[in-house]
N, C-alpha and C. Protein backbone atom coordinates (compact mmCIF):
# COMPACT_ATOMS: atom_id res chain seq x y z
N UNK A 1 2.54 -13.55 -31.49
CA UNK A 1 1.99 -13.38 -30.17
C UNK A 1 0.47 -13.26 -30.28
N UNK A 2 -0.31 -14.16 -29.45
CA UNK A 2 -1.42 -14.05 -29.65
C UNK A 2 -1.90 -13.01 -28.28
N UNK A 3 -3.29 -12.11 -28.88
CA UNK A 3 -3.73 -11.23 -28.24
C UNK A 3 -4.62 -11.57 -27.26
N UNK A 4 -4.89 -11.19 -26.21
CA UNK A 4 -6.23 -12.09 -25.08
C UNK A 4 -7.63 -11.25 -25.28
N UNK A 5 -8.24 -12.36 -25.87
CA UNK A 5 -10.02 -11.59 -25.64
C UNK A 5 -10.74 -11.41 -24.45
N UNK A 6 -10.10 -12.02 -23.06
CA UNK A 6 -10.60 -11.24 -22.06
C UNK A 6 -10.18 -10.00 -21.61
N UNK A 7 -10.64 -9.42 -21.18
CA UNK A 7 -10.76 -8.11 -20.83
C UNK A 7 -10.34 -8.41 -18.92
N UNK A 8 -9.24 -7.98 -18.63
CA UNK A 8 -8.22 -7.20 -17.21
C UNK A 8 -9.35 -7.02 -16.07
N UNK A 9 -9.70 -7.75 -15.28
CA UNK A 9 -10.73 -7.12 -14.42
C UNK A 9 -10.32 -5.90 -13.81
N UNK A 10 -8.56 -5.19 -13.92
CA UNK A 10 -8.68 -3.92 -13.70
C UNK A 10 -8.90 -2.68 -14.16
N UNK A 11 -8.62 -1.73 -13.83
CA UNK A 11 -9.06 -0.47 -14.57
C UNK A 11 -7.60 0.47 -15.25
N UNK A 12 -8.25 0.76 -16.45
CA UNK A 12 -7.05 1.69 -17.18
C UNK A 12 -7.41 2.57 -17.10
N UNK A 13 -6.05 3.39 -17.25
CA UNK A 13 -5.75 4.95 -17.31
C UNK A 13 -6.79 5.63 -17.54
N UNK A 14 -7.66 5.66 -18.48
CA UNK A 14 -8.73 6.28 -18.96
C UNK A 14 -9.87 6.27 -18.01
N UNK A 15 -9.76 4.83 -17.28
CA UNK A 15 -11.01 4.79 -16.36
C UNK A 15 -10.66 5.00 -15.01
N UNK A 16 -9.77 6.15 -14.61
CA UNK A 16 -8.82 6.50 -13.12
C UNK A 16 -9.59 8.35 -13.60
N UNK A 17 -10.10 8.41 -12.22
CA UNK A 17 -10.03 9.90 -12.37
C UNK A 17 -9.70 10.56 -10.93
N UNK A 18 -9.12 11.71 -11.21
CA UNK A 18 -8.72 12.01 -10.31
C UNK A 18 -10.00 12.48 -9.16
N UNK A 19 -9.52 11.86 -7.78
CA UNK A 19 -10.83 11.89 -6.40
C UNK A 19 -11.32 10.74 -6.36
N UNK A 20 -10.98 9.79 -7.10
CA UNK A 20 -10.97 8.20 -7.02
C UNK A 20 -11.06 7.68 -6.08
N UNK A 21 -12.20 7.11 -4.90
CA UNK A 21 -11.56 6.66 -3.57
C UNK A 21 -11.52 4.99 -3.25
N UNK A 22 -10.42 4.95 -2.68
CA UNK A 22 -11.16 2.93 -2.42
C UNK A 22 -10.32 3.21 -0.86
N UNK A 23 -11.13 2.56 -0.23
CA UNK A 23 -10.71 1.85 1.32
C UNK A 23 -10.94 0.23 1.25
N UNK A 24 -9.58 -0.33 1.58
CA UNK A 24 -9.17 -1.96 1.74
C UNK A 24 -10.32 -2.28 3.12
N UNK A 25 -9.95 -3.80 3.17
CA UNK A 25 -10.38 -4.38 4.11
C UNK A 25 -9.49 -4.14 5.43
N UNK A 26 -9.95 -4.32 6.53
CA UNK A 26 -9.07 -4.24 7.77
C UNK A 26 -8.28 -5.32 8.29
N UNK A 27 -6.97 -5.32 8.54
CA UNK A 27 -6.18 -6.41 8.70
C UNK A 27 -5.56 -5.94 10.56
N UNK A 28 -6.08 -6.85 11.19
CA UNK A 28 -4.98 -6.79 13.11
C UNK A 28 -4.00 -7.31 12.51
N UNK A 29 -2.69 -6.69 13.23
CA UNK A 29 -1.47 -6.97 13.30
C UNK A 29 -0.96 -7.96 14.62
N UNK A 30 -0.22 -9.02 13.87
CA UNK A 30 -0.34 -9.77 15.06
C UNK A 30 1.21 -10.32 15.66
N UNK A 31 1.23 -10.91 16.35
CA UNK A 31 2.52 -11.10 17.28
C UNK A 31 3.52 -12.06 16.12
N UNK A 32 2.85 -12.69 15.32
CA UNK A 32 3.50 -13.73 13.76
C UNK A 32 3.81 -12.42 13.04
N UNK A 33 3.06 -11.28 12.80
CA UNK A 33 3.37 -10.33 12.15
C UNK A 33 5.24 -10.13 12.22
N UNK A 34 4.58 -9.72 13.66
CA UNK A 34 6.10 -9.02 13.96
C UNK A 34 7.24 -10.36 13.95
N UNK A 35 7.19 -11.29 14.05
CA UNK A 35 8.39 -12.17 14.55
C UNK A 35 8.84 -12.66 12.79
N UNK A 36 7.51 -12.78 12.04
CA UNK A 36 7.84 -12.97 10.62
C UNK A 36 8.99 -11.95 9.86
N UNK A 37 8.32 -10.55 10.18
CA UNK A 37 8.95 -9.70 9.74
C UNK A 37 10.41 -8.98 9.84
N UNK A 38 10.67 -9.71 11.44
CA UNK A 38 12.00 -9.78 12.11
C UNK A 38 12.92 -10.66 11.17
N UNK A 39 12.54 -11.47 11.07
CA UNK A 39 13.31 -12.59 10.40
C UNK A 39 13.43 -12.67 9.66
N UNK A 40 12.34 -12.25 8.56
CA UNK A 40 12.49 -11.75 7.26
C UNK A 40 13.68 -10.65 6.60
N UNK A 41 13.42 -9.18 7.86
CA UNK A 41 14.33 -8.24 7.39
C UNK A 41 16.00 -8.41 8.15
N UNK A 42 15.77 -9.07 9.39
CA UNK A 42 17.27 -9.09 10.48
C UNK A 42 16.96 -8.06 11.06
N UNK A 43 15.94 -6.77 10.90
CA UNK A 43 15.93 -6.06 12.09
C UNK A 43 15.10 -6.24 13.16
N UNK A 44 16.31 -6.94 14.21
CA UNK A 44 16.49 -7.07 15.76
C UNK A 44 16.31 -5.98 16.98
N UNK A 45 15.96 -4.75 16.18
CA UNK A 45 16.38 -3.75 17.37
C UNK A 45 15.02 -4.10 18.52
N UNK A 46 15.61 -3.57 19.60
CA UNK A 46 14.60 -4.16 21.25
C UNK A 46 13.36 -3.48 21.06
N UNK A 47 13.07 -2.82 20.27
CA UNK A 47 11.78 -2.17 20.50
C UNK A 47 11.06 -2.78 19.70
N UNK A 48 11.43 -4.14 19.13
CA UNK A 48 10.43 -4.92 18.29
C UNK A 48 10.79 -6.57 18.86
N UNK A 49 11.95 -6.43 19.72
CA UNK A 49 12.29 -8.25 20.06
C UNK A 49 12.41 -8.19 21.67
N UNK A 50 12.17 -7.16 22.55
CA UNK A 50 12.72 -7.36 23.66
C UNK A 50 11.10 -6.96 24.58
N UNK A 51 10.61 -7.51 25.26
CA UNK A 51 9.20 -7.07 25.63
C UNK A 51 9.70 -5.97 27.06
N UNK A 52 10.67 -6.44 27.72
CA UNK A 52 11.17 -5.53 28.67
C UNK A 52 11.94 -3.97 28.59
N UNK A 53 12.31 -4.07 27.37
CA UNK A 53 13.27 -3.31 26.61
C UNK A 53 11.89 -1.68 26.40
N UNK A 54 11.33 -2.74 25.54
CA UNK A 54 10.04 -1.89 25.07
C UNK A 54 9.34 -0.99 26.24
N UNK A 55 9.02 -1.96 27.23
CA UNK A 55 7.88 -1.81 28.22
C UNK A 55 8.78 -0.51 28.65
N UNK A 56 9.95 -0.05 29.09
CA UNK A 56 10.64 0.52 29.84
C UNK A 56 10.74 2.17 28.53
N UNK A 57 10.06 2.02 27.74
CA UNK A 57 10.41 3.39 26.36
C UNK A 57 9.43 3.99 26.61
N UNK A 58 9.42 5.09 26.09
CA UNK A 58 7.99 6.05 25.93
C UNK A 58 6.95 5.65 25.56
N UNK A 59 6.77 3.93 24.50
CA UNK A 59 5.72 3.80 24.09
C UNK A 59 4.97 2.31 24.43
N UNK A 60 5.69 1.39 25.77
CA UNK A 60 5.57 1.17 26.88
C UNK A 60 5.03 -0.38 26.46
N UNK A 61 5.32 -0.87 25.44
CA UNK A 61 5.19 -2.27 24.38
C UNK A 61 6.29 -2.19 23.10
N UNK A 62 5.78 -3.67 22.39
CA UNK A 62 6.78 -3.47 21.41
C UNK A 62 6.22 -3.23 20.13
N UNK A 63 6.92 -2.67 19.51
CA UNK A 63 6.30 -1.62 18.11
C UNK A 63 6.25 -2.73 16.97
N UNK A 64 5.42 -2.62 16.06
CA UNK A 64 5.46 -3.52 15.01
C UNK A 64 6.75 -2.29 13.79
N UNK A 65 7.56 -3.50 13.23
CA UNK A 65 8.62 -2.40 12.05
C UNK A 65 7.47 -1.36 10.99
N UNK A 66 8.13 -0.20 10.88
CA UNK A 66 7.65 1.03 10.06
C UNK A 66 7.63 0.08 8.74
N UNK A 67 8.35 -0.30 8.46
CA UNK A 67 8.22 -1.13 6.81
C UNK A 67 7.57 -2.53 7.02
N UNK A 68 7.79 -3.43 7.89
CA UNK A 68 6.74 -3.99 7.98
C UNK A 68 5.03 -4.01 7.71
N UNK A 69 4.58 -2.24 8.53
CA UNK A 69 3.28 -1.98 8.30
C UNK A 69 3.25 -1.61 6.68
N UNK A 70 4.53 -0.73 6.44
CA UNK A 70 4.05 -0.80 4.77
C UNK A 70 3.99 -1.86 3.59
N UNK A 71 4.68 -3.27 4.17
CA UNK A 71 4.26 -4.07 3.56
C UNK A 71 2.88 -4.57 4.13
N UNK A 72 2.81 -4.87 4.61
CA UNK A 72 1.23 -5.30 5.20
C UNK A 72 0.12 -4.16 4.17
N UNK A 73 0.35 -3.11 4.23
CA UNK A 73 -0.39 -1.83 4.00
C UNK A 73 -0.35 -2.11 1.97
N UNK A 74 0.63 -2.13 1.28
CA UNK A 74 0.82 -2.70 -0.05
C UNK A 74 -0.26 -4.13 -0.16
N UNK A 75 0.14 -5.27 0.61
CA UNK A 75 -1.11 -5.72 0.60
C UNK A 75 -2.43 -5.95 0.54
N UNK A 76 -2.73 -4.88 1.46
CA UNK A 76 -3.86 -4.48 1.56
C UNK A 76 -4.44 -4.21 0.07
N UNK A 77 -3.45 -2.90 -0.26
CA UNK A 77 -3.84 -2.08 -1.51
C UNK A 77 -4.16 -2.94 -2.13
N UNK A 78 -3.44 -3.93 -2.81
CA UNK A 78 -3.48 -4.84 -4.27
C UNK A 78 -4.36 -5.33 -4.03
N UNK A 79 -5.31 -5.82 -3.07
CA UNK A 79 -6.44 -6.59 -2.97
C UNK A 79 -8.02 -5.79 -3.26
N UNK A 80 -7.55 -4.38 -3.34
CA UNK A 80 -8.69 -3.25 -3.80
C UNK A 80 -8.94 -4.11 -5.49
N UNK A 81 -8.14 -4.55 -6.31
CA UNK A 81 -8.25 -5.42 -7.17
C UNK A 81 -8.26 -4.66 -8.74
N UNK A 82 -8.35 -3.04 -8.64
CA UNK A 82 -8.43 -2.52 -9.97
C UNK A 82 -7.33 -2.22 -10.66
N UNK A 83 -5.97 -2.35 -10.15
CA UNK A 83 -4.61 -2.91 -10.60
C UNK A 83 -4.42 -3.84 -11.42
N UNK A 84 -5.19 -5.29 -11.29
CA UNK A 84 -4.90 -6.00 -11.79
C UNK A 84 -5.72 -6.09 -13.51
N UNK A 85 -4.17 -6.82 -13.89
CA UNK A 85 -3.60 -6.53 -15.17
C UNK A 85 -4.22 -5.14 -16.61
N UNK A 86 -3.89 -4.55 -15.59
CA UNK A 86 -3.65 -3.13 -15.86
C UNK A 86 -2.52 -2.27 -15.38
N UNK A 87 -1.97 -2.59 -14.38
CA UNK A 87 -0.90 -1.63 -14.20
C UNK A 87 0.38 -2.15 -14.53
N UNK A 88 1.66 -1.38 -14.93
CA UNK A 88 2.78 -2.26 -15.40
C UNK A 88 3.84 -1.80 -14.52
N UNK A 89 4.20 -1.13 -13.80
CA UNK A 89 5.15 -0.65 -13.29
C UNK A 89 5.17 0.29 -11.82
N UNK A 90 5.38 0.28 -10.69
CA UNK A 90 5.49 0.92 -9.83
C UNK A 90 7.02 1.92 -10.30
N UNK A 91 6.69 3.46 -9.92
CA UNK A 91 7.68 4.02 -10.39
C UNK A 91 8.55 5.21 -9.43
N UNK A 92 7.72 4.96 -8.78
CA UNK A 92 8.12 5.85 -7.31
C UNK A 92 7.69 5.68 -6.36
N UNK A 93 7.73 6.61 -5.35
CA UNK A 93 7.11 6.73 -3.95
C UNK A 93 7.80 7.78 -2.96
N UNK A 94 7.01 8.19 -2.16
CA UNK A 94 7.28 8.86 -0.96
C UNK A 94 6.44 8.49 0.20
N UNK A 95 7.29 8.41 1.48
CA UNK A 95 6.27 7.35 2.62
C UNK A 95 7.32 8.08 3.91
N UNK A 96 5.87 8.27 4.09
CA UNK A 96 5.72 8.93 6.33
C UNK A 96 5.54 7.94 6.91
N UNK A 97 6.18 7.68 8.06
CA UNK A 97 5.71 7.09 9.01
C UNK A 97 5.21 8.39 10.54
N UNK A 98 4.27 8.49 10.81
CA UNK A 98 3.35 9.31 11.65
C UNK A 98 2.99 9.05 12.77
N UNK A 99 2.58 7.72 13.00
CA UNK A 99 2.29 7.05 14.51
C UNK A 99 2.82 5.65 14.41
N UNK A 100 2.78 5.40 15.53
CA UNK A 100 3.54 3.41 15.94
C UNK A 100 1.95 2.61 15.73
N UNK A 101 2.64 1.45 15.17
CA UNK A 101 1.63 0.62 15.44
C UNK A 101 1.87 -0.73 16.16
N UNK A 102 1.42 -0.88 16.98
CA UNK A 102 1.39 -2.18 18.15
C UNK A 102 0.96 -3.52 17.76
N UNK A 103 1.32 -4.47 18.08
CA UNK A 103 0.45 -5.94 17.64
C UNK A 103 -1.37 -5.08 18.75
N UNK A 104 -1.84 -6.04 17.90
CA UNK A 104 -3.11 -5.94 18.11
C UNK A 104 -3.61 -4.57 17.98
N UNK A 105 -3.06 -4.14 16.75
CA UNK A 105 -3.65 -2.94 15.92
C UNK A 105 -4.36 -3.34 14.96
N UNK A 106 -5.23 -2.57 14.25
CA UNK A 106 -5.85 -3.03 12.99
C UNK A 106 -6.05 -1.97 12.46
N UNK A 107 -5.70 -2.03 10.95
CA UNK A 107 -4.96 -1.20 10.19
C UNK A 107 -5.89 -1.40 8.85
N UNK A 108 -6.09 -0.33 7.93
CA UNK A 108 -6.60 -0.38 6.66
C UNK A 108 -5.88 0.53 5.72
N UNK A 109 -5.92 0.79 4.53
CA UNK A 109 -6.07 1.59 3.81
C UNK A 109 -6.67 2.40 3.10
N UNK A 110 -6.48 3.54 2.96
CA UNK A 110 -7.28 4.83 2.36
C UNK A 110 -6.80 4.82 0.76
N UNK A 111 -7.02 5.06 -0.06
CA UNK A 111 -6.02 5.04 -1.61
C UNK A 111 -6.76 6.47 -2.71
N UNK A 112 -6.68 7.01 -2.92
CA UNK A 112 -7.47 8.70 -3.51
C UNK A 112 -6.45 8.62 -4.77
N UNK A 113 -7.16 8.69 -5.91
CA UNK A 113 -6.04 9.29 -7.14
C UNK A 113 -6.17 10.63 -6.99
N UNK A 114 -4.40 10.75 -7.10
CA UNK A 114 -4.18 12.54 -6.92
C UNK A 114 -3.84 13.21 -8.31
N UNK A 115 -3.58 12.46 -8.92
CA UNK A 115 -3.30 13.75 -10.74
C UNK A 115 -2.48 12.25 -11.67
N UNK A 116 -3.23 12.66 -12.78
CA UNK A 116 -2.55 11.83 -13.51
C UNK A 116 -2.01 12.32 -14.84
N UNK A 117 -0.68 12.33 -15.72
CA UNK A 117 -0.09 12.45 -16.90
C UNK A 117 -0.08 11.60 -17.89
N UNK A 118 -0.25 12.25 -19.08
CA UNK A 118 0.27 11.34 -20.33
C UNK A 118 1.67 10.85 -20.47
N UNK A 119 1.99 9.80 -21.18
CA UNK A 119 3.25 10.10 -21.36
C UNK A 119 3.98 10.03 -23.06
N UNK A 120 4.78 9.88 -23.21
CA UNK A 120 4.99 10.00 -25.00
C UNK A 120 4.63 9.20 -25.51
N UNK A 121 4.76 7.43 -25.17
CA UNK A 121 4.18 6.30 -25.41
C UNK A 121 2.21 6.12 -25.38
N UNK A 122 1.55 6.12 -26.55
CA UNK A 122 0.08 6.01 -26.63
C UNK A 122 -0.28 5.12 -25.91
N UNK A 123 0.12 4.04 -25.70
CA UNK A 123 -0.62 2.98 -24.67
C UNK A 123 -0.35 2.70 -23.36
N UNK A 124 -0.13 4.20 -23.10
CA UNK A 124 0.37 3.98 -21.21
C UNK A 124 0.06 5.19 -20.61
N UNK A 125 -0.07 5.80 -19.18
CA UNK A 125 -0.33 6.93 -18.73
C UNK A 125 -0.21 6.59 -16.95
N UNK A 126 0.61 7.98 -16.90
CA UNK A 126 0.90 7.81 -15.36
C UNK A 126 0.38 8.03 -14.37
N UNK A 127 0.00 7.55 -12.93
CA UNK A 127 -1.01 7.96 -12.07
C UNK A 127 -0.72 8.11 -10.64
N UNK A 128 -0.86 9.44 -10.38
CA UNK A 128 -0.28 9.16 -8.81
C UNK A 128 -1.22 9.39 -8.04
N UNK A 129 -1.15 8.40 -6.80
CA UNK A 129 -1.96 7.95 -5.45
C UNK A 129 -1.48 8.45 -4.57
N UNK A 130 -2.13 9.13 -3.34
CA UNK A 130 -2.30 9.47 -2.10
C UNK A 130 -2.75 8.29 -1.53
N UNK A 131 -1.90 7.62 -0.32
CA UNK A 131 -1.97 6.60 0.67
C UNK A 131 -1.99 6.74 1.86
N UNK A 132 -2.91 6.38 2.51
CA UNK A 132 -2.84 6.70 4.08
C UNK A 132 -3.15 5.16 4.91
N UNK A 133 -2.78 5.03 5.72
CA UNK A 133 -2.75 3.64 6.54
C UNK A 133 -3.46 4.38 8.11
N UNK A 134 -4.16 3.69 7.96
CA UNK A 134 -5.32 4.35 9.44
C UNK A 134 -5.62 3.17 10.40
N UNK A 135 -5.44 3.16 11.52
CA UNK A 135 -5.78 2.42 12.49
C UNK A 135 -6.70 2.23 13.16
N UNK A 136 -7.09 1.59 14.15
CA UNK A 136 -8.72 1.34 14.15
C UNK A 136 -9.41 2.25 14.72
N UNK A 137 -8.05 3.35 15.17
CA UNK A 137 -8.44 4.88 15.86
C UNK A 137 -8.94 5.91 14.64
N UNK A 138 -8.97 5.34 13.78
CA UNK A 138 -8.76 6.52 12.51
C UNK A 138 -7.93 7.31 12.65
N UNK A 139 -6.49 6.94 13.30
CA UNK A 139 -5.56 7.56 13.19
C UNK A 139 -4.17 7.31 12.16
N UNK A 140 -4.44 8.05 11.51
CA UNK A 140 -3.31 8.15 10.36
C UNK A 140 -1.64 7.84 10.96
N UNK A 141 -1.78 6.44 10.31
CA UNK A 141 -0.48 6.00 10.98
C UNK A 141 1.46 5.94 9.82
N UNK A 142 0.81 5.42 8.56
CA UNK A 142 1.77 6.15 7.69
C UNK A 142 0.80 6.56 6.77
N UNK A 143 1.66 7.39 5.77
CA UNK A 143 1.26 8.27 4.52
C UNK A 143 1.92 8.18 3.45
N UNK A 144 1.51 8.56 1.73
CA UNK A 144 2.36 8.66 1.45
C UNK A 144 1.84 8.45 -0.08
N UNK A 145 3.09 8.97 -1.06
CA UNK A 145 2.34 8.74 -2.51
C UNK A 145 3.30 7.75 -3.39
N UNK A 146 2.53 6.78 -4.52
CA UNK A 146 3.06 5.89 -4.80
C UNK A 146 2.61 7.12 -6.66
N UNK A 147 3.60 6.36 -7.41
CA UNK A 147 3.50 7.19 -8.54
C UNK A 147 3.44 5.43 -9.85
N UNK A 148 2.31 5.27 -10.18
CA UNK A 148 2.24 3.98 -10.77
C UNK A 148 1.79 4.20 -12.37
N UNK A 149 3.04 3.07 -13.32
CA UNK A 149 2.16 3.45 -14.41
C UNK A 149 1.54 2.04 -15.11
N UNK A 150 0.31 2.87 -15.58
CA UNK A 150 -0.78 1.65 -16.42
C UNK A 150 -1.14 2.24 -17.86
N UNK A 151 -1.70 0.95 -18.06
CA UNK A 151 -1.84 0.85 -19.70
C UNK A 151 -3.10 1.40 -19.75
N UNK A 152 -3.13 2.13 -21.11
CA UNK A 152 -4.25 2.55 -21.43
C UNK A 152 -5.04 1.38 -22.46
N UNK A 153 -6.55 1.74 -22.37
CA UNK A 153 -7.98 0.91 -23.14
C UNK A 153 -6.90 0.03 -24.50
N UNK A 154 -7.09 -0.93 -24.76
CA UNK A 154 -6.42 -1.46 -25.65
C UNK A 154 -7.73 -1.09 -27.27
N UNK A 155 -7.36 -1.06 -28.24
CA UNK A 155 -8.17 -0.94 -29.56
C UNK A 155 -8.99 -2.32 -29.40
N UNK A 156 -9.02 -3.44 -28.94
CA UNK A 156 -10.02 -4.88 -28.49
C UNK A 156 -10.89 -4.10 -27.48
N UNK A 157 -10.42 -3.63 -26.41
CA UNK A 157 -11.54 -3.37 -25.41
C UNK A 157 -12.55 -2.08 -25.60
N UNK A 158 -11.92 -0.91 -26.33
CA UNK A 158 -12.69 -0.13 -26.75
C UNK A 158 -13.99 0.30 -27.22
């Protein structure tokens, strides 16, 4: 197996400290959003396919899906770009959903490293993130922590 002399434009374990901050670019959510995402998952329920259905609920339109925004919101993240080829494994998570988000929302991400561990293996170390998805209100719309692990400085890049 041959070894690569470029160097990961992302960042390893070693170079994550905890209070880390990155904010993504801003993405509107749009009416393809939602009809993609319908079709994608099969969930049909009226408060995402029925405009009358909606209009007539407490929140008086139709809602874009809670997992929908967190895929959109994962997107976002990976495009912060210091993941790449550096991290090997997503290993958990915990995720709020807090407020609705509407087509013609626009949505970003917040990303903060919250504590990170060694683990028994020398060339790896675990890192967990605080996630927040904020709307163009700066209102915190989901939350939540992803627990990811990456490789540590290789003996070439050192």
């Amino acid at each position: 197996m041959t070894q690569s002399t470029n160097r990961p434009p992302g960042k390893y374990y070693e170079e994550l400290n905890v209070g880390d901050t990155w904010e993504t670019k801003s993405r509107t959510v749009t009416e393809t959003d939602l009809v993609n995402f319908t079709s994608f998952s099969w969930d049909t329920h009226p408060m995402h396919t029925n405009a009358e259905y909606a209009r007539n609920s407490p929140f008086g339109q139709r809602l874009m899906h809670g997992p929908g925004v967190f895929a959109m919101a994962s997107g976002l993240e990976i495009g912060l770009g210091f993941k790449e080829g550096t991290s090997l494994v997503m290993l958990g998570m915990t995720w709020n959903m807090k407020n609705v988000v509407f087509i013609g929302d626009t949505i970003r991400v917040r990303e903060v490293v919250a504590s990170k561990r060694e683990t028994k293996k020398p060339d790896r170390g675990i890192v967990t993130f605080d996630l927040e998805v904020l709307n163009q209100k700066d209102e915190i719309v989901q939350h939540g922590q992803w627990v990811i692990m990456f490789s540590r400085i290789p003996a070439e890049f050192a």
